[in-house]
PDB file of N, CA and C in Angstrom:
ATOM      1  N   UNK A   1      45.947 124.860 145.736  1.00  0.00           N
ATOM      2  CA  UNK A   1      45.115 124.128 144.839  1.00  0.00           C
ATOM      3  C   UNK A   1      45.441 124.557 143.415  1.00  0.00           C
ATOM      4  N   UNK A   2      45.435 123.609 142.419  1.00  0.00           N
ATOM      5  CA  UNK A   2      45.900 123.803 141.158  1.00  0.00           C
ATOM      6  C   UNK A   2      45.128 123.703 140.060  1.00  0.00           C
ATOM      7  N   UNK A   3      44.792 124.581 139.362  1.00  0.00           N
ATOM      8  CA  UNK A   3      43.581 124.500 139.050  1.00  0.00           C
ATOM      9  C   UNK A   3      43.802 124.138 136.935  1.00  0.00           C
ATOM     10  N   UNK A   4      43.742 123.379 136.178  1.00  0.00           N
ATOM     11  CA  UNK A   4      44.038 123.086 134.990  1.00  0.00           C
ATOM     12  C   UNK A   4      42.469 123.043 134.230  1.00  0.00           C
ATOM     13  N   UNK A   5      43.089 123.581 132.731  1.00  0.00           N
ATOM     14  CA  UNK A   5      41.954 124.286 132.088  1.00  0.00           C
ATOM     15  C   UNK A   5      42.163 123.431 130.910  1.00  0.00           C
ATOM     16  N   UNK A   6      41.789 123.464 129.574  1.00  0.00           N
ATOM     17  CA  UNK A   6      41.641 123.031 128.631  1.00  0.00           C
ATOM     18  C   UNK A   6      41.268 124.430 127.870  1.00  0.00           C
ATOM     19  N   UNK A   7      42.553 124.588 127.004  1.00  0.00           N
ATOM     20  CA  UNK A   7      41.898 126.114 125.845  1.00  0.00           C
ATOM     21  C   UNK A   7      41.202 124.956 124.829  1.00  0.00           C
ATOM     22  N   UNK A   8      39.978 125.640 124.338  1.00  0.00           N
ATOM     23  CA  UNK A   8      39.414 125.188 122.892  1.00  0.00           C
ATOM     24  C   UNK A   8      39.709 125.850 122.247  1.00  0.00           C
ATOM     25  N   UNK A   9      40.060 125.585 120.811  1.00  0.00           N
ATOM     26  CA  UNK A   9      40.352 126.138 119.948  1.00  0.00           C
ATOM     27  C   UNK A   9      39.081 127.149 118.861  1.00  0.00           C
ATOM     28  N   UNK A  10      38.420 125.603 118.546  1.00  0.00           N
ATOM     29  CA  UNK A  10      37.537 125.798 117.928  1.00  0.00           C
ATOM     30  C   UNK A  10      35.919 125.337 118.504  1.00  0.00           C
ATOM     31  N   UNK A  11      35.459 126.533 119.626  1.00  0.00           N
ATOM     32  CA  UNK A  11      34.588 126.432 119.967  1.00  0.00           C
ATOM     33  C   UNK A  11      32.894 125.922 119.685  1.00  0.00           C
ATOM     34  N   UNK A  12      33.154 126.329 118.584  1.00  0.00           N
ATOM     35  CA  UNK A  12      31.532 125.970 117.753  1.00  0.00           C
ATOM     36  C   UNK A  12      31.731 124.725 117.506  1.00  0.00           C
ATOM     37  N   UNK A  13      33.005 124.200 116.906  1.00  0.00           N
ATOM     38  CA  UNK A  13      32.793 122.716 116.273  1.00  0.00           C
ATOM     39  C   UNK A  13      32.591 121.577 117.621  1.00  0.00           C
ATOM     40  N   UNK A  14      33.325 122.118 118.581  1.00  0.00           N
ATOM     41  CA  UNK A  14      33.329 121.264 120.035  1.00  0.00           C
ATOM     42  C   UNK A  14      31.742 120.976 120.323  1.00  0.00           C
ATOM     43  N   UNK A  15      31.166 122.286 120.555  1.00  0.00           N
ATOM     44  CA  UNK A  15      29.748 122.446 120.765  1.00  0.00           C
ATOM     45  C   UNK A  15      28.478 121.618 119.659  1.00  0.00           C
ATOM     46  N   UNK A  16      28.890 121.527 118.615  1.00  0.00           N
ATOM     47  CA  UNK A  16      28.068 120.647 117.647  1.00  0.00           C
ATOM     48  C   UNK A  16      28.755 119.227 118.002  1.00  0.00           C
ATOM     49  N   UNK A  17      29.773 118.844 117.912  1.00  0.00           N
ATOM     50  CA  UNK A  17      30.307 117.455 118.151  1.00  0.00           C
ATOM     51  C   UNK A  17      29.311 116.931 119.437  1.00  0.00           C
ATOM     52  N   UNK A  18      28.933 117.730 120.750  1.00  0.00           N
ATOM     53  CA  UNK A  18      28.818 117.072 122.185  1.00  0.00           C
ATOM     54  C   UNK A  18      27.234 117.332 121.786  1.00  0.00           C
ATOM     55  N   UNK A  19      26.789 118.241 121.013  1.00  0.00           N
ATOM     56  CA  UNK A  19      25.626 118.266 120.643  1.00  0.00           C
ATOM     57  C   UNK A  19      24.495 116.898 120.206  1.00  0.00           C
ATOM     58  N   UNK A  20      25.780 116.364 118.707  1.00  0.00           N
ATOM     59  CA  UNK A  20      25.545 115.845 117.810  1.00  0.00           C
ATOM     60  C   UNK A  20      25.384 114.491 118.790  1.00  0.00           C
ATOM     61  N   UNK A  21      26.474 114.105 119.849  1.00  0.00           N
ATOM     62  CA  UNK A  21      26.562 112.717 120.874  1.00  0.00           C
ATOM     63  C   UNK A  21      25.433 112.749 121.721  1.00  0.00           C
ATOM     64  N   UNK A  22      24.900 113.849 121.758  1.00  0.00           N
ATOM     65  CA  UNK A  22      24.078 113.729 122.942  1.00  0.00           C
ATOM     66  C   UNK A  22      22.701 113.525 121.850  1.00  0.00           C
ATOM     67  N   UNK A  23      22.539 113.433 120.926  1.00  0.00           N
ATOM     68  CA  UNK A  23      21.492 113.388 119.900  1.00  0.00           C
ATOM     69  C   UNK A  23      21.156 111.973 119.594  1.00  0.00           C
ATOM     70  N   UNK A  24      22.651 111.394 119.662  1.00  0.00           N
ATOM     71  CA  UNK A  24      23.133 110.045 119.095  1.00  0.00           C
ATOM     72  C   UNK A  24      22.678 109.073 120.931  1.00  0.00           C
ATOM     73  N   UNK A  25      22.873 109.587 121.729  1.00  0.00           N
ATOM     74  CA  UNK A  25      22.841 109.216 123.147  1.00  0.00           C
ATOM     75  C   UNK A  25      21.041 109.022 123.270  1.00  0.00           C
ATOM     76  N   UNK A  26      20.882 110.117 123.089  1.00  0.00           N
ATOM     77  CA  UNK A  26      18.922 110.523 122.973  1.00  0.00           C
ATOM     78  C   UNK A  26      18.460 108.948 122.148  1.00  0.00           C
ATOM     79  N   UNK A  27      18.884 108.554 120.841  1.00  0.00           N
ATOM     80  CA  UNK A  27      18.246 108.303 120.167  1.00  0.00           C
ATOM     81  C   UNK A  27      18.098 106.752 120.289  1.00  0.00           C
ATOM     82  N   UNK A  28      19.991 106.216 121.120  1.00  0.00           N
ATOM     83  CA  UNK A  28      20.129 105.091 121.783  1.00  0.00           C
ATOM     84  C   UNK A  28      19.028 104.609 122.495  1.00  0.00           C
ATOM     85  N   UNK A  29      19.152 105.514 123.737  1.00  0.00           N
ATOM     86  CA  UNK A  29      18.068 105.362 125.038  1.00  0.00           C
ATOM     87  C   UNK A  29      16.822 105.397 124.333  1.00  0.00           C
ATOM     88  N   UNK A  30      16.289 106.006 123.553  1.00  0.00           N
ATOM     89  CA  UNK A  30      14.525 105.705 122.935  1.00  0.00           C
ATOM     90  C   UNK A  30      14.655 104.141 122.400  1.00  0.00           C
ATOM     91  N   UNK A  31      15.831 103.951 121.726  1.00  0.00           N
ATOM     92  CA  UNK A  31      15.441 102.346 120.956  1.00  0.00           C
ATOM     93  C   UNK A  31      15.742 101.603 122.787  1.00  0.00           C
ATOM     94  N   UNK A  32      16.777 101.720 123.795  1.00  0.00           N
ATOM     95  CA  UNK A  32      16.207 101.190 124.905  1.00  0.00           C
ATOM     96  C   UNK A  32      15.481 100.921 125.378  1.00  0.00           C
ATOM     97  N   UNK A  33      14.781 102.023 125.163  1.00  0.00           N
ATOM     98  CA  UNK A  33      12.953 101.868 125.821  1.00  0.00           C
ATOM     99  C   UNK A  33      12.091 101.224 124.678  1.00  0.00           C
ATOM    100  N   UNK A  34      12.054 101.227 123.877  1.00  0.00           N
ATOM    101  CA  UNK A  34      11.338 100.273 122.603  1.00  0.00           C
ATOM    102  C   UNK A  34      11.250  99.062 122.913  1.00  0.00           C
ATOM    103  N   UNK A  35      12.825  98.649 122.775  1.00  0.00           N
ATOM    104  CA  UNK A  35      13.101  97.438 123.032  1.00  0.00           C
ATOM    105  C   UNK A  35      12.478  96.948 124.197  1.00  0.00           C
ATOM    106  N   UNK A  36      12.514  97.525 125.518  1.00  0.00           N
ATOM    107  CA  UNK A  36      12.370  96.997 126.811  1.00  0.00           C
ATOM    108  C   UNK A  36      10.570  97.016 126.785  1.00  0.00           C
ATOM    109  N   UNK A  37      10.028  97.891 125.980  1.00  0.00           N
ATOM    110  CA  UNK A  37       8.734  97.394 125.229  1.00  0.00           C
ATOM    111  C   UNK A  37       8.053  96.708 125.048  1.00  0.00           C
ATOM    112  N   UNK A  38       9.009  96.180 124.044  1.00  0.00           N
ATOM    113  CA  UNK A  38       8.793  95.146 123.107  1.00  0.00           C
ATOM    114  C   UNK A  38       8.730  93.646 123.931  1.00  0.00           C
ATOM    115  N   UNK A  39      10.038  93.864 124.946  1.00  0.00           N
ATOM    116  CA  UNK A  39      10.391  92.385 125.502  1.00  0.00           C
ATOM    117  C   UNK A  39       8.998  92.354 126.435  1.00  0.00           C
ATOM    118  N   UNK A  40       8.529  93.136 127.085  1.00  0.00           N
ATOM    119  CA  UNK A  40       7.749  93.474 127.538  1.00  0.00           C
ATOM    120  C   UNK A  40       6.231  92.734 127.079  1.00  0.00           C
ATOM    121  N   UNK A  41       6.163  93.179 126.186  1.00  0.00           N
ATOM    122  CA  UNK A  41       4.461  92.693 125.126  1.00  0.00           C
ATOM    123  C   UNK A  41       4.935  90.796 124.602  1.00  0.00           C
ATOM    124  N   UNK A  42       5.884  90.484 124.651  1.00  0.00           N
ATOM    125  CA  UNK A  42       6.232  89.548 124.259  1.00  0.00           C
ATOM    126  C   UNK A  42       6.394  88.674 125.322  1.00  0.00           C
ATOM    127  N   UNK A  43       6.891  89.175 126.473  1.00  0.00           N
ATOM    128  CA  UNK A  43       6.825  88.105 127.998  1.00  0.00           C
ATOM    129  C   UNK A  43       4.948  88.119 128.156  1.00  0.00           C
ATOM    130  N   UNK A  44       4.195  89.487 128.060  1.00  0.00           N
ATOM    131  CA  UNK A  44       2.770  88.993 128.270  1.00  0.00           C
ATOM    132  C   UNK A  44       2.275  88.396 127.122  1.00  0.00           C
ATOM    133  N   UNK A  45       2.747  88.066 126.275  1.00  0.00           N
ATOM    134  CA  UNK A  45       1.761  87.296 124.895  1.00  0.00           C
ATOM    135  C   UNK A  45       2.075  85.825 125.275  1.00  0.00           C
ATOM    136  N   UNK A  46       4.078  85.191 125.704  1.00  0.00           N
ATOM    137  CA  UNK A  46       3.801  83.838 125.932  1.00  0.00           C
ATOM    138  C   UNK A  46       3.528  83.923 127.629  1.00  0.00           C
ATOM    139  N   UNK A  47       3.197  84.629 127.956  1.00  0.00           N
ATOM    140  CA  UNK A  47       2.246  83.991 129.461  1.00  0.00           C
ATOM    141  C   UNK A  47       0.656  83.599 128.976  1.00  0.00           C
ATOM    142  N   UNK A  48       0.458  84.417 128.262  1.00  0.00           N
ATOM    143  CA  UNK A  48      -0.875  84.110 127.417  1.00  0.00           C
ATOM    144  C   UNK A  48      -0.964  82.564 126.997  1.00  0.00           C
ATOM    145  N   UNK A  49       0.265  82.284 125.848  1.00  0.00           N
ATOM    146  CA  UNK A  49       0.350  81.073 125.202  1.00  0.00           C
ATOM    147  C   UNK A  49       0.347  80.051 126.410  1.00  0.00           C
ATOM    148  N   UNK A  50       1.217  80.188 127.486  1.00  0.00           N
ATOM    149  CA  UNK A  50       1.561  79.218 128.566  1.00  0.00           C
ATOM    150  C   UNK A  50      -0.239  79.108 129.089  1.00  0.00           C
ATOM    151  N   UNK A  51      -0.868  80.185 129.728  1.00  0.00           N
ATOM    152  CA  UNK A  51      -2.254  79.758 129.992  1.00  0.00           C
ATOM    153  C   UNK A  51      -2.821  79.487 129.002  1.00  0.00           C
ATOM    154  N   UNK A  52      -2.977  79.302 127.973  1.00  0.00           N
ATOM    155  CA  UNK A  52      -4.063  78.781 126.792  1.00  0.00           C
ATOM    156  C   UNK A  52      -3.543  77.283 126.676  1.00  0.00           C
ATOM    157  N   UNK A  53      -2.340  77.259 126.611  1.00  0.00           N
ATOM    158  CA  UNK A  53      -2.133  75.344 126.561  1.00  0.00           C
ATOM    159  C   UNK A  53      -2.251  74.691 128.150  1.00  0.00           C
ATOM    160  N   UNK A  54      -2.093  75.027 129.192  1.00  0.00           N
ATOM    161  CA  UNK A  54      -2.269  74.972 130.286  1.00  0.00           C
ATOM    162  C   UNK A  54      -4.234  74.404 130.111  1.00  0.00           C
ATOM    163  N   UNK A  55      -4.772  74.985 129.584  1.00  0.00           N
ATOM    164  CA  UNK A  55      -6.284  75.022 129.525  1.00  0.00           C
ATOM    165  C   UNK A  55      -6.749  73.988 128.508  1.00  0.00           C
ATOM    166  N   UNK A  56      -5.466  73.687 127.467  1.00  0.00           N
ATOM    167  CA  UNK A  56      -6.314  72.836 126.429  1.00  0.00           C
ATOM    168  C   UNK A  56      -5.734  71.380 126.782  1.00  0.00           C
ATOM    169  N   UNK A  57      -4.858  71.609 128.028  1.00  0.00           N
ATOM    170  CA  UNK A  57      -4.014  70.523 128.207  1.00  0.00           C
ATOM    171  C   UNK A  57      -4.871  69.774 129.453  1.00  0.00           C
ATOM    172  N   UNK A  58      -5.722  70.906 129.477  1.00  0.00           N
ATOM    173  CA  UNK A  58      -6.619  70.474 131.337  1.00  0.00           C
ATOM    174  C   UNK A  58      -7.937  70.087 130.458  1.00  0.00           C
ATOM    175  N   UNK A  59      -8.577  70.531 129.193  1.00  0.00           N
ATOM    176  CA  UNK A  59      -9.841  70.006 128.489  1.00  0.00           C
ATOM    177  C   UNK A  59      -9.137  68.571 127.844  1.00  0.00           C
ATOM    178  N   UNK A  60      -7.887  68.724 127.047  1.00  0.00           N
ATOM    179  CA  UNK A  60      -8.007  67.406 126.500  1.00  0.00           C
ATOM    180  C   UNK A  60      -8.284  66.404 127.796  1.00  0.00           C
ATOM    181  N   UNK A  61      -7.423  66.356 129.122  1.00  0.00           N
ATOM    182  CA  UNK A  61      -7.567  65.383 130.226  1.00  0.00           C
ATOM    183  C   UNK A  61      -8.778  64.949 130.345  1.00  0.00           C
ATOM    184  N   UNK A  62      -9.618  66.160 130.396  1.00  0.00           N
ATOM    185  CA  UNK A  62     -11.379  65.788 130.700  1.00  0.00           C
ATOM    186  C   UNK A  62     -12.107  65.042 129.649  1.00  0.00           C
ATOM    187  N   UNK A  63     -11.561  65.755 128.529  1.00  0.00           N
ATOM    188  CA  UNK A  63     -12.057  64.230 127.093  1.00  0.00           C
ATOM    189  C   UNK A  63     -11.496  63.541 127.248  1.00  0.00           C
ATOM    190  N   UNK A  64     -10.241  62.932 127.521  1.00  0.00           N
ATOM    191  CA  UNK A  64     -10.041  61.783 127.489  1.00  0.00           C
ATOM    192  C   UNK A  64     -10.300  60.418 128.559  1.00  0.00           C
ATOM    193  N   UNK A  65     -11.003  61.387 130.015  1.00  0.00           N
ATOM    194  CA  UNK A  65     -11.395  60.579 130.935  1.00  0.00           C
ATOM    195  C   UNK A  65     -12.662  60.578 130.490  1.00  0.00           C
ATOM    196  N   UNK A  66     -13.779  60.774 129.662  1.00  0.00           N
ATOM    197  CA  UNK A  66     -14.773  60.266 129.587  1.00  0.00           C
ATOM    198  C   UNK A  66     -14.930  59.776 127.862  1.00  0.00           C
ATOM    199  N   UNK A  67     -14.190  59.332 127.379  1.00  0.00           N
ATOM    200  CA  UNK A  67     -14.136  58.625 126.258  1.00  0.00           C
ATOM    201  C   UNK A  67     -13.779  57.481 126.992  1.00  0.00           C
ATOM    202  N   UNK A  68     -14.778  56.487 126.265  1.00  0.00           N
ATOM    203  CA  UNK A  68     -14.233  55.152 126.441  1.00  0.00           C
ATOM    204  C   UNK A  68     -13.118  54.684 126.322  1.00  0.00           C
ATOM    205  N   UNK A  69     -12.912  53.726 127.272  1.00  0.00           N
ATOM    206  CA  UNK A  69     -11.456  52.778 126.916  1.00  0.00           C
ATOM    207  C   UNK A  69     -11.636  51.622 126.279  1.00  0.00           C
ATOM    208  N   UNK A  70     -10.893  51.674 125.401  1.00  0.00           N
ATOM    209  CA  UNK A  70     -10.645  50.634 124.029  1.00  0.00           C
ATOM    210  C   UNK A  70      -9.380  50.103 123.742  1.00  0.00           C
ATOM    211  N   UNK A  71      -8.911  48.934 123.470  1.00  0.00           N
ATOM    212  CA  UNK A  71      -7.448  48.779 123.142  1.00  0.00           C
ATOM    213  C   UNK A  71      -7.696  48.791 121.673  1.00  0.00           C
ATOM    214  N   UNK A  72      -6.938  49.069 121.075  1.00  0.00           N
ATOM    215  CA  UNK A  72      -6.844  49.469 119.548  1.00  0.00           C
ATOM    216  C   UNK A  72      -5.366  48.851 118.976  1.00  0.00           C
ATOM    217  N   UNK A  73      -5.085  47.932 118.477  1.00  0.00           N
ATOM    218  CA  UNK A  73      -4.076  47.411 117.706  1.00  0.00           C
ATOM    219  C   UNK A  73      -3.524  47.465 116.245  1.00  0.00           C
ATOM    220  N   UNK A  74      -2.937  48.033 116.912  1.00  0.00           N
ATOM    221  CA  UNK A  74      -2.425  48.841 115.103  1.00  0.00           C
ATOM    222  C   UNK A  74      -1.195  48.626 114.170  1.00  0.00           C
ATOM    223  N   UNK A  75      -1.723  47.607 113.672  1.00  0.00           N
ATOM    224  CA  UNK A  75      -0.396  47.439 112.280  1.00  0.00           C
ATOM    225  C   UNK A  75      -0.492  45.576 112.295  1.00  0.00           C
ATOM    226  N   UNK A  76      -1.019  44.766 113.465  1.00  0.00           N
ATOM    227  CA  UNK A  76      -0.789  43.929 113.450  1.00  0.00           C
ATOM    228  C   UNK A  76      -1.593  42.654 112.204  1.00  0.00           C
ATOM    229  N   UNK A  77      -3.413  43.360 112.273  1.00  0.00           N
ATOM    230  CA  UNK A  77      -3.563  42.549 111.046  1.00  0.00           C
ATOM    231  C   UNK A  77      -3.935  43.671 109.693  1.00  0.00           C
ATOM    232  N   UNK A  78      -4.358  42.709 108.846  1.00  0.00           N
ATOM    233  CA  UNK A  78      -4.452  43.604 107.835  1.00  0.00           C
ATOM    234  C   UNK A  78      -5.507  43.151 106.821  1.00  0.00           C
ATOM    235  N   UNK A  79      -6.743  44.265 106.480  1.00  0.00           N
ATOM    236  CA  UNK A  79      -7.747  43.498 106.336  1.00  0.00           C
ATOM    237  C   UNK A  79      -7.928  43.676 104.609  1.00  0.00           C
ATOM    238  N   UNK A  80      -8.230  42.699 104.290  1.00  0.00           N
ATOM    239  CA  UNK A  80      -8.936  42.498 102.827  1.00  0.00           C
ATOM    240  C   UNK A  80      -9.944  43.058 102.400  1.00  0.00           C
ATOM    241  N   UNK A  81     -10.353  43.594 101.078  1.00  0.00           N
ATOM    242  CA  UNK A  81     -11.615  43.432 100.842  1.00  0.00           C
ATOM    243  C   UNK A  81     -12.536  42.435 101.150  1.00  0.00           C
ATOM    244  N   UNK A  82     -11.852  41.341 100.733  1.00  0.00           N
ATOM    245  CA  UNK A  82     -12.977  40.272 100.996  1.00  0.00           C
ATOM    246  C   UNK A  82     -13.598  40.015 102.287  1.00  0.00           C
ATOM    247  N   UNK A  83     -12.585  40.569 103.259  1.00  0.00           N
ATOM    248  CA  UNK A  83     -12.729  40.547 104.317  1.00  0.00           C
ATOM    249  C   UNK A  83     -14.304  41.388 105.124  1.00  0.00           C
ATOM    250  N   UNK A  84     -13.763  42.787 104.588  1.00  0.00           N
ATOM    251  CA  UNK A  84     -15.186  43.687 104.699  1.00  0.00           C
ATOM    252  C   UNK A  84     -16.239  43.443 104.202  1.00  0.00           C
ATOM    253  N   UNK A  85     -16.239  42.818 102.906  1.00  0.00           N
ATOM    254  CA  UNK A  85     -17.573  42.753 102.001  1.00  0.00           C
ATOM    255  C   UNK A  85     -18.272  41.751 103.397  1.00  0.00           C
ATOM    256  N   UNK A  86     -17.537  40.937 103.987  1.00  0.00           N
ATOM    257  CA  UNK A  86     -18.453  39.577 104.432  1.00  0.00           C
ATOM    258  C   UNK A  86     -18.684  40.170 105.954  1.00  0.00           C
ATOM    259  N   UNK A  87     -18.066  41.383 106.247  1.00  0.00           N
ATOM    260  CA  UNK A  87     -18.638  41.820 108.025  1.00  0.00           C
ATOM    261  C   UNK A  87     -19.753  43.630 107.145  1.00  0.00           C
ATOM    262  N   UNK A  88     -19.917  43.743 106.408  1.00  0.00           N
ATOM    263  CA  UNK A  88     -20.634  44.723 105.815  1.00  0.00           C
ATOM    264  C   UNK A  88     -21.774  43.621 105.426  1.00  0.00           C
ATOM    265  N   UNK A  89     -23.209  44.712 105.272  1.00  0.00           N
ATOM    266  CA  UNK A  89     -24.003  43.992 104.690  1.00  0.00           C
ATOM    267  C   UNK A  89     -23.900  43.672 103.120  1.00  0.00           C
ATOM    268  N   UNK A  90     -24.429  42.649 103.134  1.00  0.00           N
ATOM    269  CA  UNK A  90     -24.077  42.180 101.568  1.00  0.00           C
ATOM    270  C   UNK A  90     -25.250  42.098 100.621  1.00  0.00           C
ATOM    271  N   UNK A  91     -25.012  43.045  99.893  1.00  0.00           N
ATOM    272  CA  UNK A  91     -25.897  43.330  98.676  1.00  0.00           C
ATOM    273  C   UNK A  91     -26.322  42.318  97.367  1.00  0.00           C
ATOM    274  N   UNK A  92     -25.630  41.777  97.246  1.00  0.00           N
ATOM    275  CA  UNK A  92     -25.517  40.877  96.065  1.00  0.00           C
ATOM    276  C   UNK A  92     -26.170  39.617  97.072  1.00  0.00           C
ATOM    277  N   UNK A  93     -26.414  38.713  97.759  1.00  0.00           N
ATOM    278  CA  UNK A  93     -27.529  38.010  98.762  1.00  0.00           C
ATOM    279  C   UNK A  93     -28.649  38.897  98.233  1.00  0.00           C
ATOM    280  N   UNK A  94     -28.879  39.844  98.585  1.00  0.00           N
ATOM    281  CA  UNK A  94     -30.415  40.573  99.304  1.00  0.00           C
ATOM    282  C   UNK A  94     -30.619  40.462  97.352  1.00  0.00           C
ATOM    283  N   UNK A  95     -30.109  41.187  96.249  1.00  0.00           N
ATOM    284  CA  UNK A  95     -30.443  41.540  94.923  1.00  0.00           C
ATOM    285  C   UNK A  95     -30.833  39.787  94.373  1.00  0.00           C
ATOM    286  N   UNK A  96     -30.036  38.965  94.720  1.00  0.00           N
ATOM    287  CA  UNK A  96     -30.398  37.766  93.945  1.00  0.00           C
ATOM    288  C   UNK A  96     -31.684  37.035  94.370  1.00  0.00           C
ATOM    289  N   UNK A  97     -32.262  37.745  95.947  1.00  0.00           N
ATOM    290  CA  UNK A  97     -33.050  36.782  96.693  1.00  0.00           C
ATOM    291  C   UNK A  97     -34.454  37.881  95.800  1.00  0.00           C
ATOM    292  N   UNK A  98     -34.446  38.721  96.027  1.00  0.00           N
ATOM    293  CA  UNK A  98     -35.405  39.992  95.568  1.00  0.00           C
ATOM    294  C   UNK A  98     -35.716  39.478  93.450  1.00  0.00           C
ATOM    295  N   UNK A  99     -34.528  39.253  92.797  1.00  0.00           N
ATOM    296  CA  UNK A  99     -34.973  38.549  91.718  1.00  0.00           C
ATOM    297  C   UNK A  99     -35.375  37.389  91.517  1.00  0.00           C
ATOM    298  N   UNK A 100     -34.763  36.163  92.552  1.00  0.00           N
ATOM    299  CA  UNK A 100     -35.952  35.169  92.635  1.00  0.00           C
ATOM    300  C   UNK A 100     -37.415  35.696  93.323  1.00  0.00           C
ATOM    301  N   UNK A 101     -37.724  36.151  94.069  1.00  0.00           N
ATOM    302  CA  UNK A 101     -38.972  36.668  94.241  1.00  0.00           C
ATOM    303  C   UNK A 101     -39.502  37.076  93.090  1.00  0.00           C
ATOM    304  N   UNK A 102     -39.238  38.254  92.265  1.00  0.00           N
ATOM    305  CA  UNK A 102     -40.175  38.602  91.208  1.00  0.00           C
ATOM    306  C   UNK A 102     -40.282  37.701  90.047  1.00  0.00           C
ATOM    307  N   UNK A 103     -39.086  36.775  89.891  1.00  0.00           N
ATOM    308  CA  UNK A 103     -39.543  36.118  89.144  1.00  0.00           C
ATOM    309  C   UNK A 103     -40.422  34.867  89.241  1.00  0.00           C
ATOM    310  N   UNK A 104     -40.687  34.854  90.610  1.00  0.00           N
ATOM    311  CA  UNK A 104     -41.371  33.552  91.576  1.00  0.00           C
ATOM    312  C   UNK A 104     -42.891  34.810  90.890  1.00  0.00           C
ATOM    313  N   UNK A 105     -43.351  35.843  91.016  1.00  0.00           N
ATOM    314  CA  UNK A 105     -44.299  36.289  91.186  1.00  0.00           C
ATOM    315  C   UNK A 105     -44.819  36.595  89.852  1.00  0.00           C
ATOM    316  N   UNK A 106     -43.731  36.770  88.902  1.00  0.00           N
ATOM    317  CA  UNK A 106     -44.084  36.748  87.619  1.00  0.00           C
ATOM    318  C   UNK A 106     -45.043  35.434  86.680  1.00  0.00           C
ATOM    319  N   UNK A 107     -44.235  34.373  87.775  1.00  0.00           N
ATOM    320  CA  UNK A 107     -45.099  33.114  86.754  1.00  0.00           C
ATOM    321  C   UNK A 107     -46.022  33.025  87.203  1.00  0.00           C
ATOM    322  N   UNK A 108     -46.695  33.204  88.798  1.00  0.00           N
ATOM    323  CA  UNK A 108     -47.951  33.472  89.554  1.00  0.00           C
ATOM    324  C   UNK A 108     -48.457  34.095  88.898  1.00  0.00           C
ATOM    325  N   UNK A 109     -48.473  35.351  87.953  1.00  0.00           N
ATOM    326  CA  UNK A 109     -49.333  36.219  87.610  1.00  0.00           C
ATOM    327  C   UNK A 109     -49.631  35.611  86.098  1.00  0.00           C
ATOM    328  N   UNK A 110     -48.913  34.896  85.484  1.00  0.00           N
ATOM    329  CA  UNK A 110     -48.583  34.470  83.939  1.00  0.00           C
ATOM    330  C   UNK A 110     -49.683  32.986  84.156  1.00  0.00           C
ATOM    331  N   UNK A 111     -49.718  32.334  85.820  1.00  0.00           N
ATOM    332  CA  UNK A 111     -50.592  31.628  85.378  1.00  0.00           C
ATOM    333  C   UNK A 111     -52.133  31.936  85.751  1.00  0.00           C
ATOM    334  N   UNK A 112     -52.267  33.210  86.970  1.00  0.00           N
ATOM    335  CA  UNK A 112     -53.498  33.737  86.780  1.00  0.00           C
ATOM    336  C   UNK A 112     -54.072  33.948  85.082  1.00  0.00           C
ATOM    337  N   UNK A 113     -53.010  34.734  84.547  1.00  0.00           N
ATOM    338  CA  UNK A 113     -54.002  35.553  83.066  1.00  0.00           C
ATOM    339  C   UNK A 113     -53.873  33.384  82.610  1.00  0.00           C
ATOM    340  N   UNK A 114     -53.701  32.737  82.086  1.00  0.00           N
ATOM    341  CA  UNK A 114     -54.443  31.480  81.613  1.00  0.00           C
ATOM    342  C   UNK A 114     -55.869  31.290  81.858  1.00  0.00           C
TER     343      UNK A 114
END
């Protein structure tokens, strides 16, 4: 059996070099584990996200089966003012009918004082 050696020369510097790698090795493997952490808190935050839309996706369903159904047409007409004033109540009717009244009641009273 043959047995082969390696002389070092410079012992101390060898010893800080395998030192210094194994420091550098140490410091690798901690950001490994960080990382694997990290991926970690981040697979449970979007399982989180996945059940929270899962839930708003199962409430919108339930509002929208008990909201009425309506067809709603959109873009086809297009409405005027004039249009609204005459499906809104109309003010200017009710103000002109209310000043013929008082002035209907004014001459009633103009011919009491005679």
């Amino acid at each position: 059996m043959v047995e082969y050696f390696i002389d070092i020369i410079n012992q101390n510097k060898f010893r800080t070099e395998i030192l210094t790698a194994k420091r550098t090795l140490l410091e690798c493997l901690k950001r490994c584990e960080l990382f694997k952490q990290v991926r970690e808190q981040k697979l449970d935050e979007i399982e989180d996200l996945r059940n929270t839309l899962k839930e708003i996706i199962k409430l919108y369903s339930q509002l929208k089966q008990q909201m009425p159904k309506v067809k709603v047409k959109l873009g086809e007409k297009e409405y005027s003012r004039s249009k609204k004033a005459s499906t809104l109540y109309d003010y200017n009717k009710e103000l002109k009918k209310l000043e013929s009244s008082i002035t209907h009641i004014e001459s009633k009273l103009k011919e009491f004082e005679k």
